[in-house]
N, C-alpha and C. Protein backbone atom coordinates (compact mmCIF):
# COMPACT_ATOMS: atom_id res chain seq x y z
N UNK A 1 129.56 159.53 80.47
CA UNK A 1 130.50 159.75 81.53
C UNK A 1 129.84 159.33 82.83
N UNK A 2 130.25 158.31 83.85
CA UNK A 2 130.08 157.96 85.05
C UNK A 2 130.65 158.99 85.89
N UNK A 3 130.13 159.46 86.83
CA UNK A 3 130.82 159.86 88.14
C UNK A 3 130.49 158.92 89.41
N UNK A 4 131.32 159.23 90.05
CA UNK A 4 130.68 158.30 91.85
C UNK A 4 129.19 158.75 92.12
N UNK A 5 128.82 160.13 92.26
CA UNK A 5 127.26 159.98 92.67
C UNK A 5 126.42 160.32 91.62
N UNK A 6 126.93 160.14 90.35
CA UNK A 6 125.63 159.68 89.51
C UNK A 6 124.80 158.80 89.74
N UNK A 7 123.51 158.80 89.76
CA UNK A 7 122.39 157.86 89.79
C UNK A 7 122.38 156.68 88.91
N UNK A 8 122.97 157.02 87.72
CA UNK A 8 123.23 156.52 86.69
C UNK A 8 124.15 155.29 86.85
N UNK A 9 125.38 155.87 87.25
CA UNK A 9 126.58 154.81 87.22
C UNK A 9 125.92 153.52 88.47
N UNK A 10 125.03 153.57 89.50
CA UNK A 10 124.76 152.85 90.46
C UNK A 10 124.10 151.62 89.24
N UNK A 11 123.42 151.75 88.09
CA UNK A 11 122.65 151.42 87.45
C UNK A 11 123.03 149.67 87.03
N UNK A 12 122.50 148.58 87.42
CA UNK A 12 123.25 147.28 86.74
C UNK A 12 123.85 147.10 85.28
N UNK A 13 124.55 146.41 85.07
CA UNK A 13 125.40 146.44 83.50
C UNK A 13 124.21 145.20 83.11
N UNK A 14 123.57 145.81 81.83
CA UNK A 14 122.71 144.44 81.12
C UNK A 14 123.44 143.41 81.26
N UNK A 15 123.10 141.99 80.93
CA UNK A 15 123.62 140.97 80.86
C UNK A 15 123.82 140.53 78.73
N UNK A 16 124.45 140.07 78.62
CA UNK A 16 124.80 140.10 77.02
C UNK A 16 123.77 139.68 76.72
N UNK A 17 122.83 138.83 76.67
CA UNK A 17 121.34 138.30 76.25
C UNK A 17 120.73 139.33 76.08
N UNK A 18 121.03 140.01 77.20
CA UNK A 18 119.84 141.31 77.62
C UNK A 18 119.95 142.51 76.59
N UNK A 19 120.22 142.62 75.62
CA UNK A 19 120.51 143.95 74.30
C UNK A 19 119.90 143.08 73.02
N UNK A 20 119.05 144.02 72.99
CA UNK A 20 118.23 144.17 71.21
C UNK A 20 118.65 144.95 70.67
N UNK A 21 118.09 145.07 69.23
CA UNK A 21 118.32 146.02 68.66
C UNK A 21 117.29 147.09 68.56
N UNK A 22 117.35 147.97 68.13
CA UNK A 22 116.48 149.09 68.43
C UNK A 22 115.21 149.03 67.36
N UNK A 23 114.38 149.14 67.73
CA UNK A 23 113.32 148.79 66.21
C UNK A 23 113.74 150.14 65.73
N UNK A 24 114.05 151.15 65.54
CA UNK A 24 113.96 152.46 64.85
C UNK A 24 115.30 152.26 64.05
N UNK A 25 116.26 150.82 64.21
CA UNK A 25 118.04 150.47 63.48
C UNK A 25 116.99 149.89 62.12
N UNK A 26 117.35 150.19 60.62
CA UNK A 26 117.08 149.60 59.59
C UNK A 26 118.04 148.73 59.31
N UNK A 27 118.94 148.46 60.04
CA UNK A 27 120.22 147.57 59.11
C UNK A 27 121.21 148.17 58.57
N UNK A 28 120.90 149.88 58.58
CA UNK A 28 121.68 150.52 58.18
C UNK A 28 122.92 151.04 58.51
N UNK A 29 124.11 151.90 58.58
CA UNK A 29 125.39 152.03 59.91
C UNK A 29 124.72 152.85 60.99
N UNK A 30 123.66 153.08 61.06
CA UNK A 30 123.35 153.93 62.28
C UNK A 30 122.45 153.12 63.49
N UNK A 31 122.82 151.66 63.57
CA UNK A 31 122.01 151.11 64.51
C UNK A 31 122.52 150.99 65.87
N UNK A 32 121.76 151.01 66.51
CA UNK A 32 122.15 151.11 68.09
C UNK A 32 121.24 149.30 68.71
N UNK A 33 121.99 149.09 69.90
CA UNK A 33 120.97 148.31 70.31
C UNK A 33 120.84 148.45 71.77
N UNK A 34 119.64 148.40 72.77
CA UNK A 34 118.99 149.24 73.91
C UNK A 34 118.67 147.56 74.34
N UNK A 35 119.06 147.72 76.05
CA UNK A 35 118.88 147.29 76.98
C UNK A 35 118.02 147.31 78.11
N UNK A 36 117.39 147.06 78.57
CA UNK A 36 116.53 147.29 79.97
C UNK A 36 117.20 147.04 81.29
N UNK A 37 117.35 148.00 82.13
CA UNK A 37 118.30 148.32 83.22
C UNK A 37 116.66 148.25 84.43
N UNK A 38 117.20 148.06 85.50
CA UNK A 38 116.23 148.55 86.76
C UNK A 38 116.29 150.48 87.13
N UNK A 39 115.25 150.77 86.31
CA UNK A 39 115.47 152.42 86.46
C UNK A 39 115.64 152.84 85.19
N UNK A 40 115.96 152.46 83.81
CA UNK A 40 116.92 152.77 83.00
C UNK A 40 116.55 151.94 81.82
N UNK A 41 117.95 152.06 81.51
CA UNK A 41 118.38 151.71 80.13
C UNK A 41 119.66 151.86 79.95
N UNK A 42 120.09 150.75 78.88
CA UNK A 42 121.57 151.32 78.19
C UNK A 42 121.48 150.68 76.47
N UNK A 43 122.81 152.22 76.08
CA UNK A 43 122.69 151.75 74.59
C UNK A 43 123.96 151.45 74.36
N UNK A 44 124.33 150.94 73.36
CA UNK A 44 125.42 150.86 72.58
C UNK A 44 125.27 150.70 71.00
N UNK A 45 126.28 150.89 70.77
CA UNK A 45 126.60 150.64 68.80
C UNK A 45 126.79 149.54 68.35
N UNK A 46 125.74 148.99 67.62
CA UNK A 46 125.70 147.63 67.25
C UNK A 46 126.77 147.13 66.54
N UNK A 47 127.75 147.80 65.69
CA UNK A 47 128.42 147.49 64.98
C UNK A 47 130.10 146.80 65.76
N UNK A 48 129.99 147.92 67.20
CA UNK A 48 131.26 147.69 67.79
C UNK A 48 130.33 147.41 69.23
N UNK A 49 130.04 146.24 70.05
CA UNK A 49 129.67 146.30 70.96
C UNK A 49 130.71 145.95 72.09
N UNK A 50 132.39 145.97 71.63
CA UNK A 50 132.96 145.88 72.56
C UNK A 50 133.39 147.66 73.15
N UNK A 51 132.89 148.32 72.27
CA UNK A 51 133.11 149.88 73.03
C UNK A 51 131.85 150.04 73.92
N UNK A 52 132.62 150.80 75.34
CA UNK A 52 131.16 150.81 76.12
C UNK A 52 130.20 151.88 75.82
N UNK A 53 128.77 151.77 75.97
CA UNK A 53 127.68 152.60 75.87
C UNK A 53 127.47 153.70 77.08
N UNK A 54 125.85 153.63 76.86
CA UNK A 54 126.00 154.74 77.94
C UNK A 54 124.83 154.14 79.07
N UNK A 55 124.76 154.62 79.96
CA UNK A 55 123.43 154.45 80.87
C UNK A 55 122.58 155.48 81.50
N UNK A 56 121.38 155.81 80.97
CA UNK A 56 120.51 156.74 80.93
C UNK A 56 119.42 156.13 81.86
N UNK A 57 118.97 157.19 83.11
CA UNK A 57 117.39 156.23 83.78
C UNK A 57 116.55 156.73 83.00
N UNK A 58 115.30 156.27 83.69
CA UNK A 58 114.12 156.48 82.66
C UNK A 58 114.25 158.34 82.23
N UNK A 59 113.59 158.90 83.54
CA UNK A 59 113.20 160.40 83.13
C UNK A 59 114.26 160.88 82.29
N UNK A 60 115.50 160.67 82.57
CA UNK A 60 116.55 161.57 81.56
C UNK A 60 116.18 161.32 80.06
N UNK A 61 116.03 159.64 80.21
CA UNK A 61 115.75 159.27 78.65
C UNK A 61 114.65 159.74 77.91
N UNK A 62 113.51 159.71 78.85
CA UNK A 62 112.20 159.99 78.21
C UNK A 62 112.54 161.83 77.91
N UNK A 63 112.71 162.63 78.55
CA UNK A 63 113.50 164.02 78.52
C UNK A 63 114.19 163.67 76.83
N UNK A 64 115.22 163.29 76.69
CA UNK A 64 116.33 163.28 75.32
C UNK A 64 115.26 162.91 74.58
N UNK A 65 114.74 162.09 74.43
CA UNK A 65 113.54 161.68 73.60
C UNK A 65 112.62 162.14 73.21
N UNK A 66 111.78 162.99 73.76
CA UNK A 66 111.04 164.21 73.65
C UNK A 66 111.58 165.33 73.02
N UNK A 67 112.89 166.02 73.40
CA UNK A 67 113.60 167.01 73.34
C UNK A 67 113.98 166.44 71.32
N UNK A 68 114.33 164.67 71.33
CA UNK A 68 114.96 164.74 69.81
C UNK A 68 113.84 165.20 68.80
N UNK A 69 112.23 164.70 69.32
CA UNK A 69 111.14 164.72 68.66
C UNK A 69 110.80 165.94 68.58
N UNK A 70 110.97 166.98 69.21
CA UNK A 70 110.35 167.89 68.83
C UNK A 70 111.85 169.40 68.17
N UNK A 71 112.58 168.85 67.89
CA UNK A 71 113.81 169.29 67.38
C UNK A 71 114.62 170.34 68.47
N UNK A 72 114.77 170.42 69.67
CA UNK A 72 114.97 171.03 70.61
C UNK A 72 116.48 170.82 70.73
N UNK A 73 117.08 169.91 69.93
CA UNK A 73 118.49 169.80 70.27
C UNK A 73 119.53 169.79 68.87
């Protein structure tokens, strides 16, 4: 979800070149593929990349990331 003064939504939209896939996607239905933003990042679902993703800056991400690793969520 964007709002007007999210930090987030200010964030540039990757350019289509600009999305990999995630090394942690096996090929399997659960792959995502991650972008490099200025500040950030964005993901989306590899399978449907015309639905939009999300845009996370760094600290939030590194935060969710930590939080998935150590089972906190």
């Amino acid at each position: 979800m964007k709002t007007a003064r999210s930090p987030h939504s200010r964030m540039a939209a990757p350019r289509t070149g600009g999305w990999r896939k995630s090394t942690y996607s096996n090929g399997a239905e659960g792959c995502v593929e991650v972008a490099g933003l200025p500040g950030g990042l964005a993901v989306r679902d590899s399978k449907d990349p015309a639905i939009p993703g999300f845009r996370a800056g760094t600290g939030a991400w590194n935060a969710f990331v930590r939080a998935v690793g150590t089972d906190r969520l």
